[in-house]
C-alpha atoms as a PDB file:
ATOM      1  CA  UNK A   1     -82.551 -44.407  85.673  1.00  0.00           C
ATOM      2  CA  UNK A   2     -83.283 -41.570  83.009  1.00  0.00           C
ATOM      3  CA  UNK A   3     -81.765 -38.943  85.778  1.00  0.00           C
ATOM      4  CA  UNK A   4     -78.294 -41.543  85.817  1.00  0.00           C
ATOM      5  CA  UNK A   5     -77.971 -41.581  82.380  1.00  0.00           C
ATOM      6  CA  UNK A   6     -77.912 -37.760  82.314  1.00  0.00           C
ATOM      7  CA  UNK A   7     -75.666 -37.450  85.353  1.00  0.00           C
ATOM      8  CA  UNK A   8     -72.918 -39.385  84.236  1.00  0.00           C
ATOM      9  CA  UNK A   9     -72.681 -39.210  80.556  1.00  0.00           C
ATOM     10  CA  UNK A  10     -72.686 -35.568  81.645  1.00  0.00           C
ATOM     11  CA  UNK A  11     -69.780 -35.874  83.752  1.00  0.00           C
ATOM     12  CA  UNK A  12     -67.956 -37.736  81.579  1.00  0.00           C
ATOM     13  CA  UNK A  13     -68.453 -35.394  79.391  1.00  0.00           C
ATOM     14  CA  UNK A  14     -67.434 -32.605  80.980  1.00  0.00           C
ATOM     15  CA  UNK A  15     -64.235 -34.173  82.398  1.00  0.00           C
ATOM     16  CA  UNK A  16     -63.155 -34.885  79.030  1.00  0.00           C
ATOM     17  CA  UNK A  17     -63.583 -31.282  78.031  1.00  0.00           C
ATOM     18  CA  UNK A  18     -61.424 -29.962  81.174  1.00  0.00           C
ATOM     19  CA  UNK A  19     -58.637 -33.213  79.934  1.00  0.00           C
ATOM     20  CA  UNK A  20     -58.772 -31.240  76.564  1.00  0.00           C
ATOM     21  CA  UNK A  21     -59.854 -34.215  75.106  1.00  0.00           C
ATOM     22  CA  UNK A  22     -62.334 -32.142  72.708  1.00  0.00           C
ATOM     23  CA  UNK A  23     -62.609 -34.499  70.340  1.00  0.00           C
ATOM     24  CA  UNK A  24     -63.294 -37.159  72.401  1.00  0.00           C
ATOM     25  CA  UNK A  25     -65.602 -35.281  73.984  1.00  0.00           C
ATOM     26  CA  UNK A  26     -68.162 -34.009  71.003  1.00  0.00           C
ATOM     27  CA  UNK A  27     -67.996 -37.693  69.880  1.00  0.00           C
ATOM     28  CA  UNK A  28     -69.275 -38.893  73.109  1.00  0.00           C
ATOM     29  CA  UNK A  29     -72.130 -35.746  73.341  1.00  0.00           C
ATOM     30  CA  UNK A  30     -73.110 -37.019  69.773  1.00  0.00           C
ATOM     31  CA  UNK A  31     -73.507 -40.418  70.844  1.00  0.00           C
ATOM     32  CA  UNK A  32     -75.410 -39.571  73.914  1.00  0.00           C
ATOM     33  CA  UNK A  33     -77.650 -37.231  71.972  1.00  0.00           C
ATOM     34  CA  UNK A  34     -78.236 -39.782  69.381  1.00  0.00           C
ATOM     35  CA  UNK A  35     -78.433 -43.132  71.630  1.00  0.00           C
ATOM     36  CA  UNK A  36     -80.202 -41.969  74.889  1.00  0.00           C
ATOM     37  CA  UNK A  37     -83.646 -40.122  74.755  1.00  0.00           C
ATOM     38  CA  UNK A  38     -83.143 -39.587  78.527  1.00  0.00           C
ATOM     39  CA  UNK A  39     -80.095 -37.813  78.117  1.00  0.00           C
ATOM     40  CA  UNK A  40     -80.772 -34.108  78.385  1.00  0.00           C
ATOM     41  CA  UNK A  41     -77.301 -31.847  78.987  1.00  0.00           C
ATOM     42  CA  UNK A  42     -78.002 -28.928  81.723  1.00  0.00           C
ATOM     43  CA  UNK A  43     -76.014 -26.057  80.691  1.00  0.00           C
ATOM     44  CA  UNK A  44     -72.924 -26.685  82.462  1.00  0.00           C
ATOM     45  CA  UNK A  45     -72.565 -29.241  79.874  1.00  0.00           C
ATOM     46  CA  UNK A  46     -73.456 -27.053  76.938  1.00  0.00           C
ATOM     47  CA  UNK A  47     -71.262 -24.894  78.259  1.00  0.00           C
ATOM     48  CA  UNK A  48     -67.969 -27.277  78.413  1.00  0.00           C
ATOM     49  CA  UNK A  49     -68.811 -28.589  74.892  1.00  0.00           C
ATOM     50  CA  UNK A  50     -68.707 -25.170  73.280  1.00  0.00           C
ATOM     51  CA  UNK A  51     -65.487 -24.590  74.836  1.00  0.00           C
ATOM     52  CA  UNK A  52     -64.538 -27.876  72.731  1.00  0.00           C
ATOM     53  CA  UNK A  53     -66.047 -26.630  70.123  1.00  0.00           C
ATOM     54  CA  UNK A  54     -63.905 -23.496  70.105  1.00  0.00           C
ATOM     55  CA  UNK A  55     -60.347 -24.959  70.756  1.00  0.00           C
ATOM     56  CA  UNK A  56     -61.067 -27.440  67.785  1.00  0.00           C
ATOM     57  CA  UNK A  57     -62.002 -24.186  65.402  1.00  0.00           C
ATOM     58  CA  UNK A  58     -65.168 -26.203  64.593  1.00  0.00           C
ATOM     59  CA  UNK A  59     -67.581 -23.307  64.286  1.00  0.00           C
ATOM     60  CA  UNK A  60     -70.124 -25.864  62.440  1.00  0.00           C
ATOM     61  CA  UNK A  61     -70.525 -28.124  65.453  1.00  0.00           C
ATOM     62  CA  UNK A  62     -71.013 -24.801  67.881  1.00  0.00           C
ATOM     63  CA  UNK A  63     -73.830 -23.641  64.799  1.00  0.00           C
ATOM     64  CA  UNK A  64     -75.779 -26.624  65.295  1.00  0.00           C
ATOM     65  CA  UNK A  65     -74.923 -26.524  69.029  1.00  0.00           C
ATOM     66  CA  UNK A  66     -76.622 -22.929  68.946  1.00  0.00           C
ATOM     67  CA  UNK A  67     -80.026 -24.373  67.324  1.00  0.00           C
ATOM     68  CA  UNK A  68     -79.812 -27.270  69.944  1.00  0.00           C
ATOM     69  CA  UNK A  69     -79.258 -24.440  72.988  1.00  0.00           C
ATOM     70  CA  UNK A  70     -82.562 -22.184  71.452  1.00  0.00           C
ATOM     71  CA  UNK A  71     -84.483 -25.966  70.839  1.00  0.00           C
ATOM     72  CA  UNK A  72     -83.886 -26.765  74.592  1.00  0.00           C
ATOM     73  CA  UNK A  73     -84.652 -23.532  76.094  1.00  0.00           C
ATOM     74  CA  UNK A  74     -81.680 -22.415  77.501  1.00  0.00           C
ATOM     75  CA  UNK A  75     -81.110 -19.421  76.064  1.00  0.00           C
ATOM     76  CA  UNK A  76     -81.862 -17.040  78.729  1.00  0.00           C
ATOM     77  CA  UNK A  77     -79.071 -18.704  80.792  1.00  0.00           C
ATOM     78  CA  UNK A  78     -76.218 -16.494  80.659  1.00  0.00           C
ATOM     79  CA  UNK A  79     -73.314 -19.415  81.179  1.00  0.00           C
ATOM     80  CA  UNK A  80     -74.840 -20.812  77.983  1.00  0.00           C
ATOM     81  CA  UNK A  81     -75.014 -17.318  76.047  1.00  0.00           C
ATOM     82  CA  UNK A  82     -71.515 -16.847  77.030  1.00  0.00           C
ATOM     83  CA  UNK A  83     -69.685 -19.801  75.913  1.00  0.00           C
ATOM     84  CA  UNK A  84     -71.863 -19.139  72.351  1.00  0.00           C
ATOM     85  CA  UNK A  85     -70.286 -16.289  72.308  1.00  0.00           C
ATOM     86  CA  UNK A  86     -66.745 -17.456  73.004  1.00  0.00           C
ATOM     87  CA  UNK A  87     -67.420 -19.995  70.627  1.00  0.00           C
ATOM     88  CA  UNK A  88     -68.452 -17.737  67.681  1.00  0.00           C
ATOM     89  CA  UNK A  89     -65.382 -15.492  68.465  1.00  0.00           C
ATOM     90  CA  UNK A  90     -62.995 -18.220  68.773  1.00  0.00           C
ATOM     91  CA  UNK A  91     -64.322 -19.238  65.354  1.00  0.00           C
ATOM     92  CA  UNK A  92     -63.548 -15.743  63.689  1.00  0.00           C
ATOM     93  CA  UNK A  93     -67.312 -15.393  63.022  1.00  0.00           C
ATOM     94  CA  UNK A  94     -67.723 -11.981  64.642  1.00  0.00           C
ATOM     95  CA  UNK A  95     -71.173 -11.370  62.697  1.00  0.00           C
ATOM     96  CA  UNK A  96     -72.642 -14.180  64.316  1.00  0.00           C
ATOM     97  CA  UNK A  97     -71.193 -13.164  67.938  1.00  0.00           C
ATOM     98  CA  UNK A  98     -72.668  -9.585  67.499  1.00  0.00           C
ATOM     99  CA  UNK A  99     -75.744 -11.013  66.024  1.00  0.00           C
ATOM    100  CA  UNK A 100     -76.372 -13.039  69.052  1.00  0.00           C
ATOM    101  CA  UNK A 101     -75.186 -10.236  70.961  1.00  0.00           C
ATOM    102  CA  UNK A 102     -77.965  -7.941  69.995  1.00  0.00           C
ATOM    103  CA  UNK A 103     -80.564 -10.562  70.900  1.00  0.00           C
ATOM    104  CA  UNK A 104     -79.282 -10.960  74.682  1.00  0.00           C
ATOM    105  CA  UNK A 105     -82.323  -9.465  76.794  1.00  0.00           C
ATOM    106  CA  UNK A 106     -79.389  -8.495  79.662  1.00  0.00           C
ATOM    107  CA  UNK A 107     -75.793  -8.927  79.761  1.00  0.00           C
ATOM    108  CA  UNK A 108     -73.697  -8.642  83.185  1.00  0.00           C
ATOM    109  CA  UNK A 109     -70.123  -7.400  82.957  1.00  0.00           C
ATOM    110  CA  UNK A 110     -68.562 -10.453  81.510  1.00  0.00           C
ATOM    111  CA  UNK A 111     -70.915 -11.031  78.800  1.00  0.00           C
ATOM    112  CA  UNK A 112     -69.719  -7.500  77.724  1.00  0.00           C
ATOM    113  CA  UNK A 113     -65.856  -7.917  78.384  1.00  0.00           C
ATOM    114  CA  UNK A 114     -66.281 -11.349  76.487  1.00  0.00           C
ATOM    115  CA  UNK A 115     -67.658  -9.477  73.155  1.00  0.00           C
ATOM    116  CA  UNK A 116     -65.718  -6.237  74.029  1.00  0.00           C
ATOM    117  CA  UNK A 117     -62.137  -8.541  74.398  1.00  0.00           C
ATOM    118  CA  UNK A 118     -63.036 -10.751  70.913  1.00  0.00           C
ATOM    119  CA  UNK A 119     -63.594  -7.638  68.677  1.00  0.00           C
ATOM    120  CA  UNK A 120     -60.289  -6.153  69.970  1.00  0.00           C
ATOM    121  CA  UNK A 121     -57.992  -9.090  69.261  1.00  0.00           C
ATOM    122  CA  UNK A 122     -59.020  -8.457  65.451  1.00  0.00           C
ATOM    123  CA  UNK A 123     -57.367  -5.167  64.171  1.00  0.00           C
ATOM    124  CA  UNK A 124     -60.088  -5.234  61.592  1.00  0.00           C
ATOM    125  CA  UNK A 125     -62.980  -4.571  64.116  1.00  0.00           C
ATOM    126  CA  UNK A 126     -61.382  -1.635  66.483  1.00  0.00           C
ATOM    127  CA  UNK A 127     -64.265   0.496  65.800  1.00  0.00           C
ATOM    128  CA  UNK A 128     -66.579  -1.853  66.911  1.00  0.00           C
ATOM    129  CA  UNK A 129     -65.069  -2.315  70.024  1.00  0.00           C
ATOM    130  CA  UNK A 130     -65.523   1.677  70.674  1.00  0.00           C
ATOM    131  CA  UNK A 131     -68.714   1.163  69.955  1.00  0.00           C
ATOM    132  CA  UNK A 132     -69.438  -1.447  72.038  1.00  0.00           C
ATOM    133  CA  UNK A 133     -67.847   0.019  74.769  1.00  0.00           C
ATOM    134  CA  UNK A 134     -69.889   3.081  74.515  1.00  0.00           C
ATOM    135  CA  UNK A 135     -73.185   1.291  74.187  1.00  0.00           C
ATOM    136  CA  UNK A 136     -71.887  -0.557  77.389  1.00  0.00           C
ATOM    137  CA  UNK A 137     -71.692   2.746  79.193  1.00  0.00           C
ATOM    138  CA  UNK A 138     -75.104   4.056  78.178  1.00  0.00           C
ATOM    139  CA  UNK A 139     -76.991   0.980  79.046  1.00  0.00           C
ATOM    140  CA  UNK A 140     -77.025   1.233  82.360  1.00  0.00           C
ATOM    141  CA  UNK A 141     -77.295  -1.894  83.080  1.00  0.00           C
ATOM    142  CA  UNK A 142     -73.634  -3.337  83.279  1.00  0.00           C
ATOM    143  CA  UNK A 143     -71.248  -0.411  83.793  1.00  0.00           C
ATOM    144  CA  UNK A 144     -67.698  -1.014  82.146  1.00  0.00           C
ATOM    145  CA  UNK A 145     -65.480  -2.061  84.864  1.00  0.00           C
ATOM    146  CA  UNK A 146     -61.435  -2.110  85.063  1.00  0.00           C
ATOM    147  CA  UNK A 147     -61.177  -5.063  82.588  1.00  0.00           C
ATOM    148  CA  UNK A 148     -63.662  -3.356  80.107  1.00  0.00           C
ATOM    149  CA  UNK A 149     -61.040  -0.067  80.571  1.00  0.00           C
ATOM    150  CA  UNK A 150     -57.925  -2.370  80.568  1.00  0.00           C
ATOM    151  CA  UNK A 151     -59.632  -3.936  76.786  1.00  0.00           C
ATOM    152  CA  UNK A 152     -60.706  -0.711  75.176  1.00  0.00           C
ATOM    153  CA  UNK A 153     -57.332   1.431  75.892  1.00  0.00           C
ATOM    154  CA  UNK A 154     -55.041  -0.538  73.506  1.00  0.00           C
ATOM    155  CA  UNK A 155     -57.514   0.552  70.959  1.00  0.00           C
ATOM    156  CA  UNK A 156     -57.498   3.470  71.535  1.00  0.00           C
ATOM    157  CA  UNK A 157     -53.640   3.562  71.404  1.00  0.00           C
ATOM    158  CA  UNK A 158     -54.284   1.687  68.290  1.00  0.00           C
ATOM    159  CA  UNK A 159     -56.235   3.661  66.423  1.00  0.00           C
ATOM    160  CA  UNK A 160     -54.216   6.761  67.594  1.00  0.00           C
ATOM    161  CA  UNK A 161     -57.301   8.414  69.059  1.00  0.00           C
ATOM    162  CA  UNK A 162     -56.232  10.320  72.444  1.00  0.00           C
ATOM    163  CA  UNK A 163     -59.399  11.945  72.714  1.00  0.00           C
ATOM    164  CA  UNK A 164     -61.138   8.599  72.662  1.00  0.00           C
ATOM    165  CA  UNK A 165     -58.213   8.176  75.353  1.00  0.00           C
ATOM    166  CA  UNK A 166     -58.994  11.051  77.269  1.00  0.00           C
ATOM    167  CA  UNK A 167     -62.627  10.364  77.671  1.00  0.00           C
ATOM    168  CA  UNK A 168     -62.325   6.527  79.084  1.00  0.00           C
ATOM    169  CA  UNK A 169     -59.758   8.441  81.092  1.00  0.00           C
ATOM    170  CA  UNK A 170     -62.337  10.799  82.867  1.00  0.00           C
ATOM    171  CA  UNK A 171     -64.684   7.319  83.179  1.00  0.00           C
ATOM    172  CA  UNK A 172     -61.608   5.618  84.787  1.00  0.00           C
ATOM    173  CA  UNK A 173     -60.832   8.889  87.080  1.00  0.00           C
ATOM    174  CA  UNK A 174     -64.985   9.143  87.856  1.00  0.00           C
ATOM    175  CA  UNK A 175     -65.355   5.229  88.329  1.00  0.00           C
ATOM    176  CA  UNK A 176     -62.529   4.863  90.847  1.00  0.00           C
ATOM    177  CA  UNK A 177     -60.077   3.057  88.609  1.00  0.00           C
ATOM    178  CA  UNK A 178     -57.572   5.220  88.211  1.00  0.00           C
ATOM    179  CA  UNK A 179     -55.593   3.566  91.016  1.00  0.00           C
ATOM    180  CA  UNK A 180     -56.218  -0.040  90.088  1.00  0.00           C
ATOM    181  CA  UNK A 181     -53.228  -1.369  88.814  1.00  0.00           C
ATOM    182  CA  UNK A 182     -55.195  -3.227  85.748  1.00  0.00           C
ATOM    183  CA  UNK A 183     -56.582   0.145  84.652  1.00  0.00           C
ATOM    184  CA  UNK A 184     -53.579   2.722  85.203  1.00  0.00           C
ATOM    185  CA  UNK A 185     -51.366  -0.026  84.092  1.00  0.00           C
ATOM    186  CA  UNK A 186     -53.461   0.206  79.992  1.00  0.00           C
ATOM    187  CA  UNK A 187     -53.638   4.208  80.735  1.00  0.00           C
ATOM    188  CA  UNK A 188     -50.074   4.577  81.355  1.00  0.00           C
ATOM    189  CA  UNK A 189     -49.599   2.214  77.917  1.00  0.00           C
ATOM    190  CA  UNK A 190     -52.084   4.659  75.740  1.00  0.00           C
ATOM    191  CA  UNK A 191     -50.686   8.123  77.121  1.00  0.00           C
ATOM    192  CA  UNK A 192     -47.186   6.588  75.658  1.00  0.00           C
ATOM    193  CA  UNK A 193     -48.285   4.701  72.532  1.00  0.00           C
ATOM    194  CA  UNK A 194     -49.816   8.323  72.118  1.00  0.00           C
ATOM    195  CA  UNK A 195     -47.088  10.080  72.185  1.00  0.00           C
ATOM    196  CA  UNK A 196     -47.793  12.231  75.634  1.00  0.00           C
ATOM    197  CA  UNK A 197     -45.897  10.606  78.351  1.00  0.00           C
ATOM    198  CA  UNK A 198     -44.102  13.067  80.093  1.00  0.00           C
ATOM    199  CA  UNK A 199     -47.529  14.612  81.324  1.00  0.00           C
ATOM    200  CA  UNK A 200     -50.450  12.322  81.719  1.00  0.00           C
ATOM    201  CA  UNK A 201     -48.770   8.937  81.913  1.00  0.00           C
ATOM    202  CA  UNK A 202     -46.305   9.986  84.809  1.00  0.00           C
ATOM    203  CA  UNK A 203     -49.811  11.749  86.228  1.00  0.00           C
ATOM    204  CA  UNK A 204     -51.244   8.163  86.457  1.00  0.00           C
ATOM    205  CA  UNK A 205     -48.379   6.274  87.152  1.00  0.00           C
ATOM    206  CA  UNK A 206     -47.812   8.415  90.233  1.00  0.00           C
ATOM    207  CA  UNK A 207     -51.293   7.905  91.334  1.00  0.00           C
ATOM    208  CA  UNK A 208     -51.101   3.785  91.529  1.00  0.00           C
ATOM    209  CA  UNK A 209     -50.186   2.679  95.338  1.00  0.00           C
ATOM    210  CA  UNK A 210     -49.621  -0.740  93.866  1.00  0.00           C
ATOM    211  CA  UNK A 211     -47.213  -0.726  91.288  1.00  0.00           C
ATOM    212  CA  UNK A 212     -46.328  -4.171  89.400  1.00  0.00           C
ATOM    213  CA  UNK A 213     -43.291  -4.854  87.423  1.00  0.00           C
ATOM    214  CA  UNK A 214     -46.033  -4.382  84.188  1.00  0.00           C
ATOM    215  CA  UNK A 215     -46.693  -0.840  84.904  1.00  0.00           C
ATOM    216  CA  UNK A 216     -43.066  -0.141  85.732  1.00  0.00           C
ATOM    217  CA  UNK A 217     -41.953  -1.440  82.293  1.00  0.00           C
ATOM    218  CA  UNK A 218     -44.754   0.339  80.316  1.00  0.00           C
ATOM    219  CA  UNK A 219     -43.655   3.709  81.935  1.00  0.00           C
ATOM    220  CA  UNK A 220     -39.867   2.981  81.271  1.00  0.00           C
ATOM    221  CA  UNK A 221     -41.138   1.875  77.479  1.00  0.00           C
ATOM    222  CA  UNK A 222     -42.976   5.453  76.979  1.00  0.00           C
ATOM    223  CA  UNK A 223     -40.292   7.683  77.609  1.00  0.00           C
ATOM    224  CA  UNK A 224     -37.489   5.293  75.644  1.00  0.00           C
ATOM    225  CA  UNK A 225     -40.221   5.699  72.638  1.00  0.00           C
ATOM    226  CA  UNK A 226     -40.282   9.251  73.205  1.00  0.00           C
ATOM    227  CA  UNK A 227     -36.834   9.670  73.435  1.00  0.00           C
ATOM    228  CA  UNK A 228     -36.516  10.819  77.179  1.00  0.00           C
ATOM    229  CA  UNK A 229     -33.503   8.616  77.746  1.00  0.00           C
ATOM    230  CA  UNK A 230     -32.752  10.553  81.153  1.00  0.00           C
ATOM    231  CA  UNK A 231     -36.110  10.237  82.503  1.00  0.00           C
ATOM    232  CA  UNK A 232     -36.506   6.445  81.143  1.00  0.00           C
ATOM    233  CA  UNK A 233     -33.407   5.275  83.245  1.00  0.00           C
ATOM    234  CA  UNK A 234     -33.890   7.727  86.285  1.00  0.00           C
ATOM    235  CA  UNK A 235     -37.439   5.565  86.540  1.00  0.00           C
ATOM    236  CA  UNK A 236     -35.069   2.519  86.385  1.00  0.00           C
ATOM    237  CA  UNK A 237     -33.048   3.310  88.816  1.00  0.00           C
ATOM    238  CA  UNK A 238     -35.962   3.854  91.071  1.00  0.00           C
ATOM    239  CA  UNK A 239     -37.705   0.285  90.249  1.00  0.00           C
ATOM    240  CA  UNK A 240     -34.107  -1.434  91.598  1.00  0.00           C
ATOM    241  CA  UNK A 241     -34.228   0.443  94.254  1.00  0.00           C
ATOM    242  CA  UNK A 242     -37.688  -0.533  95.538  1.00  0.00           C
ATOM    243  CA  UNK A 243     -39.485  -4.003  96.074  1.00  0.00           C
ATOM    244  CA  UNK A 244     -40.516  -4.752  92.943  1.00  0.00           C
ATOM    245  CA  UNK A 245     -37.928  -6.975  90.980  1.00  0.00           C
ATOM    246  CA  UNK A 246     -37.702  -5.873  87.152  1.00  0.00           C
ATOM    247  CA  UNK A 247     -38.191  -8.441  84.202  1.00  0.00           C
ATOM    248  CA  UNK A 248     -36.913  -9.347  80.765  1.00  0.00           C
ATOM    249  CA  UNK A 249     -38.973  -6.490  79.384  1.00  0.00           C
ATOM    250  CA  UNK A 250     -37.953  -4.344  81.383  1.00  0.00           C
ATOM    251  CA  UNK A 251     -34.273  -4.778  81.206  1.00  0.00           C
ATOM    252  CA  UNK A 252     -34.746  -4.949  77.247  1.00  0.00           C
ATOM    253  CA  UNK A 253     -36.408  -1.568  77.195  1.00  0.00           C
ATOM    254  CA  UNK A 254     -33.760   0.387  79.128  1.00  0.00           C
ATOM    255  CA  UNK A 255     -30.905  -1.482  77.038  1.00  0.00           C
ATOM    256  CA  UNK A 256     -31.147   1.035  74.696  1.00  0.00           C
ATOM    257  CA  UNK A 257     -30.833   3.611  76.985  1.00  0.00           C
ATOM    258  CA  UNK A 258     -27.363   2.131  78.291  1.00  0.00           C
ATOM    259  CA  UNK A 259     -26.309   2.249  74.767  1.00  0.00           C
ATOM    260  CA  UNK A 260     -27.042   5.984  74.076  1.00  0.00           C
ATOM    261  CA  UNK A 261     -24.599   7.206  76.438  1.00  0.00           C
ATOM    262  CA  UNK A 262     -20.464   7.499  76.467  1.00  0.00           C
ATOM    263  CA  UNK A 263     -18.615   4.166  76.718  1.00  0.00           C
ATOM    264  CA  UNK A 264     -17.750   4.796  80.761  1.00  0.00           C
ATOM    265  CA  UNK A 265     -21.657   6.061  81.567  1.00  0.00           C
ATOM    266  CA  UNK A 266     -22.982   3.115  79.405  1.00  0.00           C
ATOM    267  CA  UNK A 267     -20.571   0.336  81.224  1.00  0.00           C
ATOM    268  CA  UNK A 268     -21.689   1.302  84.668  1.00  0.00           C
ATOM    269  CA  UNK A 269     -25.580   1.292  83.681  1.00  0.00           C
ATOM    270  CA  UNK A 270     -25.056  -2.190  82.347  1.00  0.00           C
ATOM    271  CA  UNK A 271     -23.310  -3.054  85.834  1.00  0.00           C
ATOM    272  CA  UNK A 272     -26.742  -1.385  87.663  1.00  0.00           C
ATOM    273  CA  UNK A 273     -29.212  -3.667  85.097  1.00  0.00           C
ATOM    274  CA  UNK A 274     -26.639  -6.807  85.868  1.00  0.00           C
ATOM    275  CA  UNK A 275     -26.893  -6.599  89.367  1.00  0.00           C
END
């Protein structure tokens, strides 16, 4: 009977946390906590509940979720450690994430990408993600993989630092990445944010096999920002040319290009992006 009641108010649990139905679901996990000694949540249902906690911004629920998880003994399981830290991030209380962070024993890739992804999405804490992503590469024990490149690059961009660029570069070119499209498609993004396009972005770009409509329009974006009009809708022409079918982003970065040349030029580059 005891293993029943923990089976199904645990299923019902978690099905109301994939439904979305968070609050409905922490009321219920209260309840169960509270009403049935027996009951005794395995962590994928301390994981779905601190996903609820995080979509309802209710970082004081995940807090005492966190002293439940450590009370229970579950916090060498890395599903559980993860969706703390999700939780904590989601909740804007990076202290605690790192905090936690710090205590982890061992981390695998995504335990790194998770941290390494929630400093970056705050403009406040780009350093920390450098550093982060540095201690990530000296460990040794989870090596930063295309997503961990494809995270850090933007920050790079960000913070203007092309030698910071440079050296993830030689990682990327060392580690194999170079010609996945996740990781050429953030180099090609930092070489242009950065101001140095014409070489080492078209360097990359040429080097992906696989090249999405993303990569396309990051390539086309560089040289509009650095004013290589020509080059920005010679690459255009190329991309109808080929297989892959352009987007909205990339049709509104080469508008401008129409627009910089004489009336007659300018008409029949509209006809090319219209067609």
């Amino acid at each position: 009977m005891n293993r029943m009641v923990h089976i199904t108010w645990g299923s019902i649990v978690r099905s109301l946390c994939l439904d979305a139905r968070h609050s409905d679901a922490l009321s219920l996990f209260h309840r169960c906590l509270k009403g049935y000694e027996a009951f005794k949540p395995d962590y994928t249902v301390l994981a779905a509940i601190l996903k609820s906690c995080s979509a309802l911004l209710a970082p004081k629920l995940g807090t005492s979720l966190h002293s439940y998880v450590v009370k229970q003994g579950h916090v060498f399981c890395q599903v559980t450690n993860q969706g703390l830290l999700n939780m904590y991030i989601k909740c804007g209380m990076l202290d605690d994430c790192l905090r936690l962070f710090d205590e982890l024993n061992h981390c695998d890739p995504v335990t790194w990408n998770i941290v390494l992804s929630g400093f970056s999405g705050s403009n406040k804490c780009d350093s920390d993600v450098m550093r982060v992503f540095k201690m990530m590469h000296s460990s040794g024990e989870a090596m930063p993989n295309s997503i961990s490149v494809a995270i850090v690059l933007p920050v790079c961009a960000r913070l203007g630092d092309l030698d910071a660029g440079l050296c993830v570069h030689g990682y990327v070119f060392k580690s194999g990445f170079q010609q996945d499209t996740l990781g050429g498609n953030a180099l090609v993004s930092m070489y242009a944010k950065c101001g140095v396009v014409s070489r080492d972005a078209y360097a990359v770009f040429e080097d992906i096999v696989h090249k999405d409509v993303v990569l396309w329009s990051a390539m086309i974006a560089g040289l509009v920002e650095s004013e290589l009009v020509e080059d920005a809708f010679l690459l255009f022409s190329s991309l109808v040319k080929g297989p892959t079918k352009s987007n909205y982003a990339t049709v509104a970065n080469i508008l401008p290009v129409c627009a910089s040349y004489d009336k007659s030029v300018a008409y029949r580059c509209g006809r090319q992006i219209h067609s």
